[in-house]
C-alpha atoms as a PDB file:
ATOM      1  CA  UNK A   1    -324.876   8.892  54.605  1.00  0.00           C
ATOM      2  CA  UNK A   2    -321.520   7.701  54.235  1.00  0.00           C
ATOM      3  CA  UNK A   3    -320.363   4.579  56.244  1.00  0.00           C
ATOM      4  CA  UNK A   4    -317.821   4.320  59.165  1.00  0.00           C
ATOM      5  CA  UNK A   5    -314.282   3.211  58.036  1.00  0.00           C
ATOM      6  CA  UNK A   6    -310.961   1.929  59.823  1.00  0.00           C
ATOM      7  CA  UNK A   7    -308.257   3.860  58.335  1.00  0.00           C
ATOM      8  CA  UNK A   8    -304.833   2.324  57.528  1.00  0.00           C
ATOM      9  CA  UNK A   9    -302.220   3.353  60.362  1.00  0.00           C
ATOM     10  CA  UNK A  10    -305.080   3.780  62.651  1.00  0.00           C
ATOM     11  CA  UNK A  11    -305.804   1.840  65.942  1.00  0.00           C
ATOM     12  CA  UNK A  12    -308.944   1.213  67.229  1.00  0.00           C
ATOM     13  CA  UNK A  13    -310.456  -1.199  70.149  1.00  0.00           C
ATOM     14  CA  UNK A  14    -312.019  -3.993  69.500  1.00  0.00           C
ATOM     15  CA  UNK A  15    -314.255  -6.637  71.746  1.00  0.00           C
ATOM     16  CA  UNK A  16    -312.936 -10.049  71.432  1.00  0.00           C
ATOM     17  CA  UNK A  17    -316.625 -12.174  71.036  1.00  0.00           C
ATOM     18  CA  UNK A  18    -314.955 -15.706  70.738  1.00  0.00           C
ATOM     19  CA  UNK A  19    -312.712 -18.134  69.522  1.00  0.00           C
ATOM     20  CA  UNK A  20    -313.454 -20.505  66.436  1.00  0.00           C
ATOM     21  CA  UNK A  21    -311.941 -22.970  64.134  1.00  0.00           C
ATOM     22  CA  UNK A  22    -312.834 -22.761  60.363  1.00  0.00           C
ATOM     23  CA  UNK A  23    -312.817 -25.118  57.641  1.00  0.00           C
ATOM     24  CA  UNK A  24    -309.370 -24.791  57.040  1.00  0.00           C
ATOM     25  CA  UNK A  25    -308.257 -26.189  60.914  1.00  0.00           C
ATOM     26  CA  UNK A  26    -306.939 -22.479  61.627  1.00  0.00           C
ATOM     27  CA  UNK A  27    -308.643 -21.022  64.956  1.00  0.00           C
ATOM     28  CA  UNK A  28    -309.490 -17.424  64.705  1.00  0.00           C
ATOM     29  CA  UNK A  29    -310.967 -14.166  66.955  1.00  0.00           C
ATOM     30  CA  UNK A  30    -313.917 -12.747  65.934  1.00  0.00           C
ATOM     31  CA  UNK A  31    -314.029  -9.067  66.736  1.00  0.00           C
ATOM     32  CA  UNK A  32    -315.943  -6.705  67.226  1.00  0.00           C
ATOM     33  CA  UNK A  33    -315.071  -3.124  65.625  1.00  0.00           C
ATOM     34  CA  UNK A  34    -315.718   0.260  66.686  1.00  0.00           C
ATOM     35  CA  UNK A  35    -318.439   0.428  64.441  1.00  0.00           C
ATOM     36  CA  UNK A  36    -320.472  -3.028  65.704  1.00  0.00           C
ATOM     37  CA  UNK A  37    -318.670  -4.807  62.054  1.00  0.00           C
ATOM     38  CA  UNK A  38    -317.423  -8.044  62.565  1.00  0.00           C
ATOM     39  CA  UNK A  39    -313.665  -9.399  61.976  1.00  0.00           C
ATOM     40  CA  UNK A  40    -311.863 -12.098  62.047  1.00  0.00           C
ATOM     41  CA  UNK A  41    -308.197 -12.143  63.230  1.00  0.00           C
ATOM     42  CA  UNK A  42    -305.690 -15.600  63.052  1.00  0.00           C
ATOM     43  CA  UNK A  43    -305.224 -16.467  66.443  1.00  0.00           C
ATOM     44  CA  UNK A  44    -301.777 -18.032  66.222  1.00  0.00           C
ATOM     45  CA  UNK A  45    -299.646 -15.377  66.174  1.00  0.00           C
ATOM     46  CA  UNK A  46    -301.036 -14.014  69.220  1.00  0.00           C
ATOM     47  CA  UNK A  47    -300.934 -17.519  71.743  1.00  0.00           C
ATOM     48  CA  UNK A  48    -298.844 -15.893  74.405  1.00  0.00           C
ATOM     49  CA  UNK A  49    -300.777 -12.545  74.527  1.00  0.00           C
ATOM     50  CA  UNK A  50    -303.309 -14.010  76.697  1.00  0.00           C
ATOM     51  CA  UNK A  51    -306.090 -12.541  74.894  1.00  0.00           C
ATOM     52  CA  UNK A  52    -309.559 -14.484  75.801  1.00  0.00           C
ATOM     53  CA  UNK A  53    -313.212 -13.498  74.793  1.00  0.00           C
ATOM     54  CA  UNK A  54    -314.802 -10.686  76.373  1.00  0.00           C
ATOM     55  CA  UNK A  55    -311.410  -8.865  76.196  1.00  0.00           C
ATOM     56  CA  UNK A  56    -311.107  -5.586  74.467  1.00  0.00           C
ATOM     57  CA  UNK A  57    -307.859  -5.212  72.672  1.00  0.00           C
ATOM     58  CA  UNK A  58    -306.489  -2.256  71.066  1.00  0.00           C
ATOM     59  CA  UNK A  59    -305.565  -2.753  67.399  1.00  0.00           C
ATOM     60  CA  UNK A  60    -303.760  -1.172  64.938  1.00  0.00           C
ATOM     61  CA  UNK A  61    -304.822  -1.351  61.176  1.00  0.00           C
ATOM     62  CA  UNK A  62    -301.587  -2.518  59.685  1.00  0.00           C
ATOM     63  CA  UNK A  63    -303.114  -3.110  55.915  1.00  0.00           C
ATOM     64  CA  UNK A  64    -306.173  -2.874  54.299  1.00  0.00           C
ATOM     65  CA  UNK A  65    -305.439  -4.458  50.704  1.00  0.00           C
ATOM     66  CA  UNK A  66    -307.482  -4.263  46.935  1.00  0.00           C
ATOM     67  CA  UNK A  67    -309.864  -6.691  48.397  1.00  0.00           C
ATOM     68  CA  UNK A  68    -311.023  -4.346  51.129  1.00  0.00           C
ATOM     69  CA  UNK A  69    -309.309  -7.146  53.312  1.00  0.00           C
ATOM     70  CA  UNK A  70    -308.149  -5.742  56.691  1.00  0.00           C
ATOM     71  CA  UNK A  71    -305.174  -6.883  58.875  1.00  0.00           C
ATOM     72  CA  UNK A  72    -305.170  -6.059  62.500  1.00  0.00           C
ATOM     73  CA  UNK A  73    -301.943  -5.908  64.905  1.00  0.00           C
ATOM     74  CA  UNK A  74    -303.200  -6.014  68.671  1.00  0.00           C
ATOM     75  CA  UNK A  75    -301.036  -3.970  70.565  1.00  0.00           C
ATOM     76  CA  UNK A  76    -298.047  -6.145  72.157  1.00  0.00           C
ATOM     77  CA  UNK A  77    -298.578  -6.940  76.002  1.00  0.00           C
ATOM     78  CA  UNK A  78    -294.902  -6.068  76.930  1.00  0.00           C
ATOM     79  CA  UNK A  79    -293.404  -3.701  74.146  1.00  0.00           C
ATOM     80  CA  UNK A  80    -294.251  -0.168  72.975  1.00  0.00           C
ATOM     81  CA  UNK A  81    -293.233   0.508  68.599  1.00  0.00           C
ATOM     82  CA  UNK A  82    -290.393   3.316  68.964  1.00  0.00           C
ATOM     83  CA  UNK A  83    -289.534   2.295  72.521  1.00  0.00           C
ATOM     84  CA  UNK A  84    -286.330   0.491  73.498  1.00  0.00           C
ATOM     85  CA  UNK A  85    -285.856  -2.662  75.820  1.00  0.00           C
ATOM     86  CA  UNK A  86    -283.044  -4.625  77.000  1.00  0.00           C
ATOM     87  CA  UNK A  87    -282.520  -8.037  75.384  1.00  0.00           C
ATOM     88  CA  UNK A  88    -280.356 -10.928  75.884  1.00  0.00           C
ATOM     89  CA  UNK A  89    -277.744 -11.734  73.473  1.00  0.00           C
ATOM     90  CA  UNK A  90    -277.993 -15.497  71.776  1.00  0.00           C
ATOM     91  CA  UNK A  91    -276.169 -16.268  68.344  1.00  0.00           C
ATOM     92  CA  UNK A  92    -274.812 -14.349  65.337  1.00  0.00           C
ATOM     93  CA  UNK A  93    -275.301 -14.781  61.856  1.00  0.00           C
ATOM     94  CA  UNK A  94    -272.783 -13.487  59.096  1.00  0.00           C
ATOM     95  CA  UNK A  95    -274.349 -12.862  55.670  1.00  0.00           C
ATOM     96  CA  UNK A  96    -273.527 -11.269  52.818  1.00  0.00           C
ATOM     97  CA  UNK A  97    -276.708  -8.266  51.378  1.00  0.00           C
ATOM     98  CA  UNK A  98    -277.009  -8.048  47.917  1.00  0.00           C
ATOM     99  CA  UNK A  99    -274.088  -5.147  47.504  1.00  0.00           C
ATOM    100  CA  UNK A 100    -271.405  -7.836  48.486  1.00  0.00           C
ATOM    101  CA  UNK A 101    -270.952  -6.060  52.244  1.00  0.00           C
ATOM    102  CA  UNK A 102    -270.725  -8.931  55.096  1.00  0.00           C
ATOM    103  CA  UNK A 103    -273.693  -7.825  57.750  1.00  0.00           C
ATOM    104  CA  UNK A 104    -274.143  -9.739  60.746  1.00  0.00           C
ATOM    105  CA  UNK A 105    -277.303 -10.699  62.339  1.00  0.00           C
ATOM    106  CA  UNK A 106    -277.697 -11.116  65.959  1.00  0.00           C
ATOM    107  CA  UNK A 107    -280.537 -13.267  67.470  1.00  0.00           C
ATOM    108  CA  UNK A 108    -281.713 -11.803  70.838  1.00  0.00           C
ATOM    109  CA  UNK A 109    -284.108 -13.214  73.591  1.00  0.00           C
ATOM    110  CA  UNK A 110    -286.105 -11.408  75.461  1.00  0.00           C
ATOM    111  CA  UNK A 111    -287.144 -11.300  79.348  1.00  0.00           C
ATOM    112  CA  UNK A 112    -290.329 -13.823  77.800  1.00  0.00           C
ATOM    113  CA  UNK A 113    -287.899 -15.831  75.991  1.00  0.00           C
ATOM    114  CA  UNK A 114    -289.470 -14.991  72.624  1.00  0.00           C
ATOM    115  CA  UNK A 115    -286.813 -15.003  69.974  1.00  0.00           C
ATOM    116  CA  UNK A 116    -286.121 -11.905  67.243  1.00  0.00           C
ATOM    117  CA  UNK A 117    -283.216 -11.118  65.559  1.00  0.00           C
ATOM    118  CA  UNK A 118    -281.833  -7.793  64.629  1.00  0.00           C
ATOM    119  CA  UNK A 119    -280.475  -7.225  61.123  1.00  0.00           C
ATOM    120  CA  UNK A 120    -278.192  -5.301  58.840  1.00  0.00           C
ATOM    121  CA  UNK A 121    -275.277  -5.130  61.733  1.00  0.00           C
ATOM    122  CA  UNK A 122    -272.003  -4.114  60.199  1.00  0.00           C
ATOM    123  CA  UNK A 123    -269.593  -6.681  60.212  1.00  0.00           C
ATOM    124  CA  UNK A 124    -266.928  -4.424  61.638  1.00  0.00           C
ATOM    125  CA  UNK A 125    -268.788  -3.256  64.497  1.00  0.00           C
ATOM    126  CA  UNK A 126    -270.759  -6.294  65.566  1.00  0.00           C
ATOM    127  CA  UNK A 127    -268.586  -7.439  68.532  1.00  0.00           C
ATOM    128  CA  UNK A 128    -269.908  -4.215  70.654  1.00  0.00           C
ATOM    129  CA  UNK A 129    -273.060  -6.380  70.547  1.00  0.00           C
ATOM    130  CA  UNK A 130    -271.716  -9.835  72.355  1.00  0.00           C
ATOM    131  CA  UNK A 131    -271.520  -8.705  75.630  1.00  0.00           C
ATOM    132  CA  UNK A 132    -274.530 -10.590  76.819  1.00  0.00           C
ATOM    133  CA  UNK A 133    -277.110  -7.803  76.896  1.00  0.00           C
ATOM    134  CA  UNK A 134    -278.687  -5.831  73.505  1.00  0.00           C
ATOM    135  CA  UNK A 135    -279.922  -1.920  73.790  1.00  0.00           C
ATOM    136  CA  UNK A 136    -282.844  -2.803  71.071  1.00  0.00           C
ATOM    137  CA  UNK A 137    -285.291  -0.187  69.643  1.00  0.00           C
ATOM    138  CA  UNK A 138    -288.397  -1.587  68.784  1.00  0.00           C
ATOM    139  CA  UNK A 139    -289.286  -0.398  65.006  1.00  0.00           C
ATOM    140  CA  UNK A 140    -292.402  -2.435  64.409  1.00  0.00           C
ATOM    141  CA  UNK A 141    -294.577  -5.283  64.931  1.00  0.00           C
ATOM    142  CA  UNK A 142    -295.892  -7.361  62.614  1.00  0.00           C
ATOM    143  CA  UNK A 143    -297.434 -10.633  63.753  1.00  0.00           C
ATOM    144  CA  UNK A 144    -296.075 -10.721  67.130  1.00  0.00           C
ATOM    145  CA  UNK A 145    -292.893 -10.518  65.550  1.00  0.00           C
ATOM    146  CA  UNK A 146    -290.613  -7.713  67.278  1.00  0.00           C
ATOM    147  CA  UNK A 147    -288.962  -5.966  64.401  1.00  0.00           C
ATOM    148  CA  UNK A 148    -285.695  -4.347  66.087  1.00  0.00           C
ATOM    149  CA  UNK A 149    -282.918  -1.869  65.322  1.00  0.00           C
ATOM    150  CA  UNK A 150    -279.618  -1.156  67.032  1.00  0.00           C
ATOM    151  CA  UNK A 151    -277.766   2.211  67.029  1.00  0.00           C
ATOM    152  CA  UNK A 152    -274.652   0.997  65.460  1.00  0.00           C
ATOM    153  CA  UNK A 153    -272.336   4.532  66.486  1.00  0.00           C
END
């Protein structure tokens, strides 16, 4: 009988059993899977998710790597991946990418006041982004980090 896997890309709930700290001073979840395995998931990341034990979170299999390690993503309490959000407009950044073109990147807050920054802004079009508020697409999450993209038309 073959056993029960998480596939990469996949999201599956999970019971949150408790919090602990390991040897190396990092605190971590330990979760339950679909199929009664146990995980363990940095907690870090995740401090102003509000997750506690007894909670069951939805996760999403970001990676499973050579090891057979497997890296979860709870789903973000406030945004949706592919759905866009207003955010508040805080700094710019002017780089130069590896082609020699001059990009801008433009830190944003959000309603939370959780920082992310959106990059790869054409220098030449940038100042449409400065009036205060940022039309943001959310592309991904990785770590609790929002990655966003602007339509630059």
């Amino acid at each position: 009988m073959r056993k029960a896997m998480l596939k990469e890309g996949k999201s599956y709930d999970f019971e949150i059993r408790k919090l602990i700290k390991l040897s190396d001073e990092q605190n971590y979840f330990i979760l339950i899977g679909p199929y009664g395995k146990k995980y363990l998931m940095f907690d870090s990341y995740y401090l102003g998710y509000g997750m506690k034990s007894g909670d069951t979170i939805n996760c999403k299999v970001n990676k499973i790597n050579c090891n057979g390690k497997i890296f979860l993503e709870p789903a973000h309490p406030y945004y949706k991946i592919g759905q866009e959000y207003e955010f508040e407009f805080t700094a710019i950044k002017e780089i130069e990418n590896s082609k020699k073109v001059k990009q801008c990147i433009l830190f944003v807050n959000d309603p939370y006041k959780s920082t992310a920054f959106i990059p790869g802004i054409e220098k030449s079009v940038y100042k449409k982004y400065l009036s205060g508020k940022v039309i943001a697409k959310v592309e991904n999450i990785k770590k609790a980090r929002l990655y966003l993209k602007v339509d630059v038309e």
